[in-house]
PDB file of N, CA and C in Angstrom:
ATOM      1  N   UNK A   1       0.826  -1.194   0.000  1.00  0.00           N
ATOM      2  CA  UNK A   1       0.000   0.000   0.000  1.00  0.00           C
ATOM      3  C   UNK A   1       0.871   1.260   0.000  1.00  0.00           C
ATOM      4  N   UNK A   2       2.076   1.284   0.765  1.00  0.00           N
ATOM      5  CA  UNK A   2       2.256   2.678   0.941  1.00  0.00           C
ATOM      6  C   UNK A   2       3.548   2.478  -0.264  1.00  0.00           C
ATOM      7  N   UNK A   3       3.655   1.834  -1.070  1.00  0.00           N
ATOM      8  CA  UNK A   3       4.587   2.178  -2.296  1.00  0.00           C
ATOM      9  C   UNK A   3       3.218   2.345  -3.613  1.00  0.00           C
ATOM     10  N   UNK A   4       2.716   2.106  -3.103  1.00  0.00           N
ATOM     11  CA  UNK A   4       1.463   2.409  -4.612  1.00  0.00           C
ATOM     12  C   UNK A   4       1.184   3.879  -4.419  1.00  0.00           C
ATOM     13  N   UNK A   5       1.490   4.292  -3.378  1.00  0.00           N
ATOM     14  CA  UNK A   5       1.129   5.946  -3.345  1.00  0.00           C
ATOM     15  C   UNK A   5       1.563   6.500  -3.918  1.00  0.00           C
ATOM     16  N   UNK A   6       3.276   6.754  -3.908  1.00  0.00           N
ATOM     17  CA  UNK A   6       4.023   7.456  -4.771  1.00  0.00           C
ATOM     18  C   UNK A   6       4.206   7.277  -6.359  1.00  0.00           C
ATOM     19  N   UNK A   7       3.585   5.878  -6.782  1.00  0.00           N
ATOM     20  CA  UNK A   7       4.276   5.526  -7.902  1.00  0.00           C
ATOM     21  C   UNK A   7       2.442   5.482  -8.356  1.00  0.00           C
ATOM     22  N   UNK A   8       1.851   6.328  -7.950  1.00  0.00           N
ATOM     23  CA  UNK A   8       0.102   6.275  -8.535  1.00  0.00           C
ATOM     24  C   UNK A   8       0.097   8.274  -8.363  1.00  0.00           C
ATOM     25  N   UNK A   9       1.227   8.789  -7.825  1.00  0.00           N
ATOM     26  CA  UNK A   9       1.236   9.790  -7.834  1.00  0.00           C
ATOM     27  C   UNK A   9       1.552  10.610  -8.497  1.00  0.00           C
ATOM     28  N   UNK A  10       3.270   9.669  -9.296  1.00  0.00           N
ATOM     29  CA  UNK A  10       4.178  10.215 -10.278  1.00  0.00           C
ATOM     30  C   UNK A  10       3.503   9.814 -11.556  1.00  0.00           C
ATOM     31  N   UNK A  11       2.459   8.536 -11.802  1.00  0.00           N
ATOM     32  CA  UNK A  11       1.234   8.466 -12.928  1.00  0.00           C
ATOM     33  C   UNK A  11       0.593   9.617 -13.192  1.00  0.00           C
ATOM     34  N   UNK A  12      -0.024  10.408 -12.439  1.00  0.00           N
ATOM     35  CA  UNK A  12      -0.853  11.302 -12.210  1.00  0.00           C
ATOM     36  C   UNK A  12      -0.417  12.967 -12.444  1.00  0.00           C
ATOM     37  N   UNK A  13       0.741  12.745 -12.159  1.00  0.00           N
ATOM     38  CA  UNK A  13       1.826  13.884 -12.176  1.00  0.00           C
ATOM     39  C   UNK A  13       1.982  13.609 -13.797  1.00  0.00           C
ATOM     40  N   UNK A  14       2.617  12.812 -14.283  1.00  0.00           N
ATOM     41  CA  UNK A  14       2.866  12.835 -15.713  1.00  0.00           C
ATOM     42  C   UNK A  14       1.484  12.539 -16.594  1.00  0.00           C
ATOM     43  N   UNK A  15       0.232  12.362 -15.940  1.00  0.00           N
ATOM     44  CA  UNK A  15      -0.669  12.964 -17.012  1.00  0.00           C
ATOM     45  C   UNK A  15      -1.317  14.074 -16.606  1.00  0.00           C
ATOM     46  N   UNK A  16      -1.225  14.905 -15.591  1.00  0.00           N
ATOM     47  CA  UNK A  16      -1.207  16.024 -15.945  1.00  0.00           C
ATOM     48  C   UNK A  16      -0.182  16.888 -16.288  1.00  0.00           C
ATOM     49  N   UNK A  17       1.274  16.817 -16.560  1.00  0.00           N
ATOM     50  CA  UNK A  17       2.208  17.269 -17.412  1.00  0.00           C
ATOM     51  C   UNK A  17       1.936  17.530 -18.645  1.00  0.00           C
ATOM     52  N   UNK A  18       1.156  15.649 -19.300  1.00  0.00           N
ATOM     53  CA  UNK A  18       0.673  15.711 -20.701  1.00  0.00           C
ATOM     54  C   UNK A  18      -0.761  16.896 -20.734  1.00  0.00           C
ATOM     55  N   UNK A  19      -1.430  16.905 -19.820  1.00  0.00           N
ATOM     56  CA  UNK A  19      -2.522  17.586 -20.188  1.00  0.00           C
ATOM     57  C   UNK A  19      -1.897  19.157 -20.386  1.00  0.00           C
ATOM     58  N   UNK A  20      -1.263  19.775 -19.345  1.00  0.00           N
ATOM     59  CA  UNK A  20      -0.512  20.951 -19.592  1.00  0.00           C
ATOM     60  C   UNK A  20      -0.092  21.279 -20.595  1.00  0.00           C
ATOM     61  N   UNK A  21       0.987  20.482 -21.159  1.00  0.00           N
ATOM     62  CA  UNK A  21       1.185  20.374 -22.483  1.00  0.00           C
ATOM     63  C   UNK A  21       0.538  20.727 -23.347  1.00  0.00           C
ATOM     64  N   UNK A  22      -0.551  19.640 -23.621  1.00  0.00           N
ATOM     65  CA  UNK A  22      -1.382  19.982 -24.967  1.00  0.00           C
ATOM     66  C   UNK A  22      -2.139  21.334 -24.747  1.00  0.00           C
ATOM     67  N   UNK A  23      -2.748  21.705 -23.618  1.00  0.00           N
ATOM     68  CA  UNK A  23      -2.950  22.771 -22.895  1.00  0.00           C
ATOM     69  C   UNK A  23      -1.982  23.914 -24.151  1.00  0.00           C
ATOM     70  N   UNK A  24      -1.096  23.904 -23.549  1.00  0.00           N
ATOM     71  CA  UNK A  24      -0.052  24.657 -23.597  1.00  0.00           C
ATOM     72  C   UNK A  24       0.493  25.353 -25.147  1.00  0.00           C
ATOM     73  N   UNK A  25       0.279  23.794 -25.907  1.00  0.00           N
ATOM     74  CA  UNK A  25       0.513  23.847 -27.261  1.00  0.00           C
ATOM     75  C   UNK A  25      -0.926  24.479 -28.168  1.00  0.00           C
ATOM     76  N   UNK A  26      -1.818  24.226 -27.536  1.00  0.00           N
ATOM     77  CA  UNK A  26      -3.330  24.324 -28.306  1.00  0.00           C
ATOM     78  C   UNK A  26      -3.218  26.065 -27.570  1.00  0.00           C
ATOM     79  N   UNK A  27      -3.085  26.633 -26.824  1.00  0.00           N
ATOM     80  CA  UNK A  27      -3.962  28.347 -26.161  1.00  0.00           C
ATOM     81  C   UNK A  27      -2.643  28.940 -26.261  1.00  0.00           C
ATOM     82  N   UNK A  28      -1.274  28.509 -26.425  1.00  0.00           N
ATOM     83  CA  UNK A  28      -0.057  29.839 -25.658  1.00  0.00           C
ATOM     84  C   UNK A  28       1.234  29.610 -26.680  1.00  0.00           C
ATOM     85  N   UNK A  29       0.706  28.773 -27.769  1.00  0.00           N
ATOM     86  CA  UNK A  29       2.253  28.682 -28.592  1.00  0.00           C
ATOM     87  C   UNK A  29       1.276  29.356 -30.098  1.00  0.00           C
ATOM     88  N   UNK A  30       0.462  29.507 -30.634  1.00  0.00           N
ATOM     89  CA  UNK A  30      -0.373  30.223 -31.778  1.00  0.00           C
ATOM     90  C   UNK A  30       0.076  32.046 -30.820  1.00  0.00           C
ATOM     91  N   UNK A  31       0.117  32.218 -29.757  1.00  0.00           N
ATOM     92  CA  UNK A  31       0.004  33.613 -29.005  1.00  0.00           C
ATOM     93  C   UNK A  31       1.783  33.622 -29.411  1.00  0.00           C
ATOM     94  N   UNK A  32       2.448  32.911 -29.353  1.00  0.00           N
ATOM     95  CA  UNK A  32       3.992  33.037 -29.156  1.00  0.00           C
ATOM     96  C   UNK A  32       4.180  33.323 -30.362  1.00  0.00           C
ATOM     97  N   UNK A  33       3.571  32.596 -31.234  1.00  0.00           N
ATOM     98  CA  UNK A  33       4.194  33.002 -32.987  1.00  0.00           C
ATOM     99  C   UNK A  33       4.185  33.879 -33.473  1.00  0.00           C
ATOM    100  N   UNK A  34       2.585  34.550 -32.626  1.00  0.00           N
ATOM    101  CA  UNK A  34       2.569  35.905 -33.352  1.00  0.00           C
ATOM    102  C   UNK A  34       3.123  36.896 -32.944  1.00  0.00           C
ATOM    103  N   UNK A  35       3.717  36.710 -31.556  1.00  0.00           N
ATOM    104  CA  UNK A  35       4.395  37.644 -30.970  1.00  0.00           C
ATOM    105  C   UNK A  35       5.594  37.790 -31.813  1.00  0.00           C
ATOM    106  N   UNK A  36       6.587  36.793 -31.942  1.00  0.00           N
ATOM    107  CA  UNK A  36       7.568  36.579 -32.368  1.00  0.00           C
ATOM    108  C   UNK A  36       7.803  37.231 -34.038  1.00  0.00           C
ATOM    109  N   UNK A  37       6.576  36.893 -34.796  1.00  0.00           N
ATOM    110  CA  UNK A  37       5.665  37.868 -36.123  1.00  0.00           C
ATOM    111  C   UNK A  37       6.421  39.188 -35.795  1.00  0.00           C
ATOM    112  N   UNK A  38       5.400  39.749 -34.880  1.00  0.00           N
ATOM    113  CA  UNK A  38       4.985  41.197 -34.452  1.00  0.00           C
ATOM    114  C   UNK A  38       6.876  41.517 -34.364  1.00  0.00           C
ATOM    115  N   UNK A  39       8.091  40.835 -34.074  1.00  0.00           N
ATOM    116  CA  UNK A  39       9.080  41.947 -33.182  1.00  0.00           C
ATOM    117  C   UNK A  39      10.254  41.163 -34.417  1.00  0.00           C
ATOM    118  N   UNK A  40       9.702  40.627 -34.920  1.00  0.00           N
ATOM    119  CA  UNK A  40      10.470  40.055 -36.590  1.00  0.00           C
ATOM    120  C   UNK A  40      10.150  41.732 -37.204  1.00  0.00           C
ATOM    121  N   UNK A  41       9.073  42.072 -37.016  1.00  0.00           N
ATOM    122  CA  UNK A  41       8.016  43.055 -38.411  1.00  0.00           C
ATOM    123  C   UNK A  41       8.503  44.287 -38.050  1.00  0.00           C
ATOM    124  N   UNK A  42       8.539  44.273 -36.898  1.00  0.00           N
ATOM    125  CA  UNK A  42       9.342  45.481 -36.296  1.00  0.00           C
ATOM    126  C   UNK A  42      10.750  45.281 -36.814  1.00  0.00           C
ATOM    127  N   UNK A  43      12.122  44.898 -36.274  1.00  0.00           N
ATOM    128  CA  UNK A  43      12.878  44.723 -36.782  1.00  0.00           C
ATOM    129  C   UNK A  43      12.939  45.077 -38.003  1.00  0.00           C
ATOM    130  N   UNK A  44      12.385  44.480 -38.711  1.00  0.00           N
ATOM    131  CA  UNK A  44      11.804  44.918 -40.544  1.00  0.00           C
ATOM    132  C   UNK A  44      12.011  46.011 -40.519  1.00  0.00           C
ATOM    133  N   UNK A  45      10.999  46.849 -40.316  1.00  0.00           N
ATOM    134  CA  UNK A  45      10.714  48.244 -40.234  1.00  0.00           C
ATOM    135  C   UNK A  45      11.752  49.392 -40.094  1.00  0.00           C
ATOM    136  N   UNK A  46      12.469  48.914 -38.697  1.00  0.00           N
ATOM    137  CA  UNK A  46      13.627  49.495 -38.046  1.00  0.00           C
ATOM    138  C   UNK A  46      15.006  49.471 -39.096  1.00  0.00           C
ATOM    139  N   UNK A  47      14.756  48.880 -39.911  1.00  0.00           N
ATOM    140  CA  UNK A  47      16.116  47.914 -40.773  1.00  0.00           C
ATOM    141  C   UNK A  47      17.348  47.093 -40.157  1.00  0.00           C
ATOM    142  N   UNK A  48      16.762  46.158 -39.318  1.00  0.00           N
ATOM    143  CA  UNK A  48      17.522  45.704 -38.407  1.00  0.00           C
ATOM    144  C   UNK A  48      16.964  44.532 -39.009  1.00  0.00           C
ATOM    145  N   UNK A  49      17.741  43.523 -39.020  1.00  0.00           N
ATOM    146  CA  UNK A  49      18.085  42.174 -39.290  1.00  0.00           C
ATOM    147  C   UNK A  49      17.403  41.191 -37.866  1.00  0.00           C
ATOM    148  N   UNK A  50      16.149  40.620 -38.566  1.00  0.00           N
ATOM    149  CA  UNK A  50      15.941  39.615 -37.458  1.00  0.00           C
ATOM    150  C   UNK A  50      17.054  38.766 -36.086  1.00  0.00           C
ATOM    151  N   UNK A  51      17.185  38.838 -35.154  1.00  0.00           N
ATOM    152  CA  UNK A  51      17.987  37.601 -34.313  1.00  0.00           C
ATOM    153  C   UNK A  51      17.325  36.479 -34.773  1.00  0.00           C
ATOM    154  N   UNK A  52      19.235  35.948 -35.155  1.00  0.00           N
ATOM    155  CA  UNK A  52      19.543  34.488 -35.112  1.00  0.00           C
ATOM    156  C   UNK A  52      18.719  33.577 -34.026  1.00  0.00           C
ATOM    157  N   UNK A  53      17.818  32.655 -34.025  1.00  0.00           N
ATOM    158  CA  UNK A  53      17.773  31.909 -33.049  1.00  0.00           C
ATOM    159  C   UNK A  53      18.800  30.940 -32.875  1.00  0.00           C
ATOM    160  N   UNK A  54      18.621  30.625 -30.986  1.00  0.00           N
ATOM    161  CA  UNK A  54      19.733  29.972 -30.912  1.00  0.00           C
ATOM    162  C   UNK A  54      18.918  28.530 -30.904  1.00  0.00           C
ATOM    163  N   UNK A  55      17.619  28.405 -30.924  1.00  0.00           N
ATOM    164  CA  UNK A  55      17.492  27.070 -30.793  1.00  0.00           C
ATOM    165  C   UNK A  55      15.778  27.272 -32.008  1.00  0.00           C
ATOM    166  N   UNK A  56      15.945  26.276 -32.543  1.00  0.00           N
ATOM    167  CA  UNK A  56      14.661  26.057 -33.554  1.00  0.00           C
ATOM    168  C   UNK A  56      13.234  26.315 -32.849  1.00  0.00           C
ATOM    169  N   UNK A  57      12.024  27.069 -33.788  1.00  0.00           N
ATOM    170  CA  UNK A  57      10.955  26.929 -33.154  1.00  0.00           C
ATOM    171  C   UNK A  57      10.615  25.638 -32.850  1.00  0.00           C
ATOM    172  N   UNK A  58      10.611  25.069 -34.161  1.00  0.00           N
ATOM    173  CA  UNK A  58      10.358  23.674 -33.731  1.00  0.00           C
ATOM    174  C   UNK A  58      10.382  23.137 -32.570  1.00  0.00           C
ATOM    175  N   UNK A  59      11.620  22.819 -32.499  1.00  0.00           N
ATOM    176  CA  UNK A  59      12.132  22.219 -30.485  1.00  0.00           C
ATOM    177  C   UNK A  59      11.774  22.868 -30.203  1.00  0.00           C
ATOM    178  N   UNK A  60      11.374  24.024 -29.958  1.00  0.00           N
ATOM    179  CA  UNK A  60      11.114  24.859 -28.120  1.00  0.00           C
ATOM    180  C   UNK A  60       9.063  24.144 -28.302  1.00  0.00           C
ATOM    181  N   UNK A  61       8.328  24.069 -29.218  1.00  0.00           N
ATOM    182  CA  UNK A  61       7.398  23.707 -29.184  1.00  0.00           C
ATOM    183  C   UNK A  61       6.803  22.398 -29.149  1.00  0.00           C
ATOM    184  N   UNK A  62       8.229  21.381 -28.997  1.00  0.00           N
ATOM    185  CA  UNK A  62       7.699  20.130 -28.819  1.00  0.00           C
ATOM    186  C   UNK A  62       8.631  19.417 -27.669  1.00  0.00           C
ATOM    187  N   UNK A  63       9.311  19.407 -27.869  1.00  0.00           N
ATOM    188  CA  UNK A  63      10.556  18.703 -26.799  1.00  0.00           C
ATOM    189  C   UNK A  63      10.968  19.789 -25.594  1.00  0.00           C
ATOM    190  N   UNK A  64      10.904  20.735 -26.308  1.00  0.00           N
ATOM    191  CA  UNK A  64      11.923  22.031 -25.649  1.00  0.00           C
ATOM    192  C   UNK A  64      10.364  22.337 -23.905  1.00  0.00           C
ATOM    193  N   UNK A  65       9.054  22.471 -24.948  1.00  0.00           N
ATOM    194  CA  UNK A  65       7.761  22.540 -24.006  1.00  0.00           C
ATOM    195  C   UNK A  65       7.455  21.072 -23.460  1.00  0.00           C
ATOM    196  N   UNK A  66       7.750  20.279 -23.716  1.00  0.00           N
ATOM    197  CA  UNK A  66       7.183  19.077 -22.906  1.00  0.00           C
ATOM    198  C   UNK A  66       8.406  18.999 -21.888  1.00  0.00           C
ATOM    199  N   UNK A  67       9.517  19.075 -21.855  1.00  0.00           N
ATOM    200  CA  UNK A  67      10.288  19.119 -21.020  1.00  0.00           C
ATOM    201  C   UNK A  67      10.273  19.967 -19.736  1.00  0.00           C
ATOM    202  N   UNK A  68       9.594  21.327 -20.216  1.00  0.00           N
ATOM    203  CA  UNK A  68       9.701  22.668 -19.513  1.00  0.00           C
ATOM    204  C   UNK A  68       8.601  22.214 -18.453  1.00  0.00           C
ATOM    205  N   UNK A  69       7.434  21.618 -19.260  1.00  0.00           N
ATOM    206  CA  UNK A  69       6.142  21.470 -18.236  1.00  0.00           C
ATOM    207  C   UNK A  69       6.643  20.196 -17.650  1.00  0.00           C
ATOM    208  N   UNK A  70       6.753  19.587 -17.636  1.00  0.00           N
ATOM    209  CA  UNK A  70       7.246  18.015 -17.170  1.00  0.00           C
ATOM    210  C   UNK A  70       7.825  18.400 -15.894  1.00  0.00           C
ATOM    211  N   UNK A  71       8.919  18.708 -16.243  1.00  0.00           N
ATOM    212  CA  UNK A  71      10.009  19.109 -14.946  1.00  0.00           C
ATOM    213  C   UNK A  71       9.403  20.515 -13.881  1.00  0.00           C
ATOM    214  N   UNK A  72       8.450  21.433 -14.369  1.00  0.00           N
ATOM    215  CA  UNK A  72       7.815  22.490 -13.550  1.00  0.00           C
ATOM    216  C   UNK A  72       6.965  21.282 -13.226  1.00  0.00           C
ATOM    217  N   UNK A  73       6.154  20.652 -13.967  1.00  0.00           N
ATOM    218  CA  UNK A  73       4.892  19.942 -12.764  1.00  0.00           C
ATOM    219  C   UNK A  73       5.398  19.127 -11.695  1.00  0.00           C
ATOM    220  N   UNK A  74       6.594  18.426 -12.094  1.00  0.00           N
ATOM    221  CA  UNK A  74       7.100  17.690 -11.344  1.00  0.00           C
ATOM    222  C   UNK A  74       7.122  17.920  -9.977  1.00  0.00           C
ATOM    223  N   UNK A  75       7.868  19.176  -9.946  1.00  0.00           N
ATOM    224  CA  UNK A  75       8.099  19.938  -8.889  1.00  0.00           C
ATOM    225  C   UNK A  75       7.326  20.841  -7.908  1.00  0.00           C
ATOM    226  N   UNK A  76       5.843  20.984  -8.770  1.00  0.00           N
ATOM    227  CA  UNK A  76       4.838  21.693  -7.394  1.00  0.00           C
ATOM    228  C   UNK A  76       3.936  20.447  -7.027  1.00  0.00           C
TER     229      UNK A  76
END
């Protein structure tokens, strides 16, 4: 009994990580793109040359965010 607690806890913990996630990907990464749009367009404007990213959108929206929420849920 008292080892099914923790290991029915860390289940529970990692599906709500996954729910965060999709959460996360579906309401706050469409808000990120366009932000990212918006200070590209600027730049434009300014005649300043977009920043280099240092890491792909890609990854930060799949690996880079499941990691981020994973390890924050983990922890509260």
């Amino acid at each position: 009994m008292t080892r099914s607690l923790p290991v029915r806890g860390m289940v529970v913990g990692v599906l709500a990580g996954l729910l965060g996630f999709l959460t996360a990907g579906w309401l706050g990464e469409p808000q990120v793109d366009r932000s990212i749009a918006f200070e590209d367009s600027l730049a434009q404007a300014k005649g300043e040359a977009p920043e280099p990213a240092l890491v792909s959108r890609h990854t930060q929206k799949t690996i880079g965010l499941l990691t981020g929420v994973l390890t924050f849920g983990d922890r509260q």
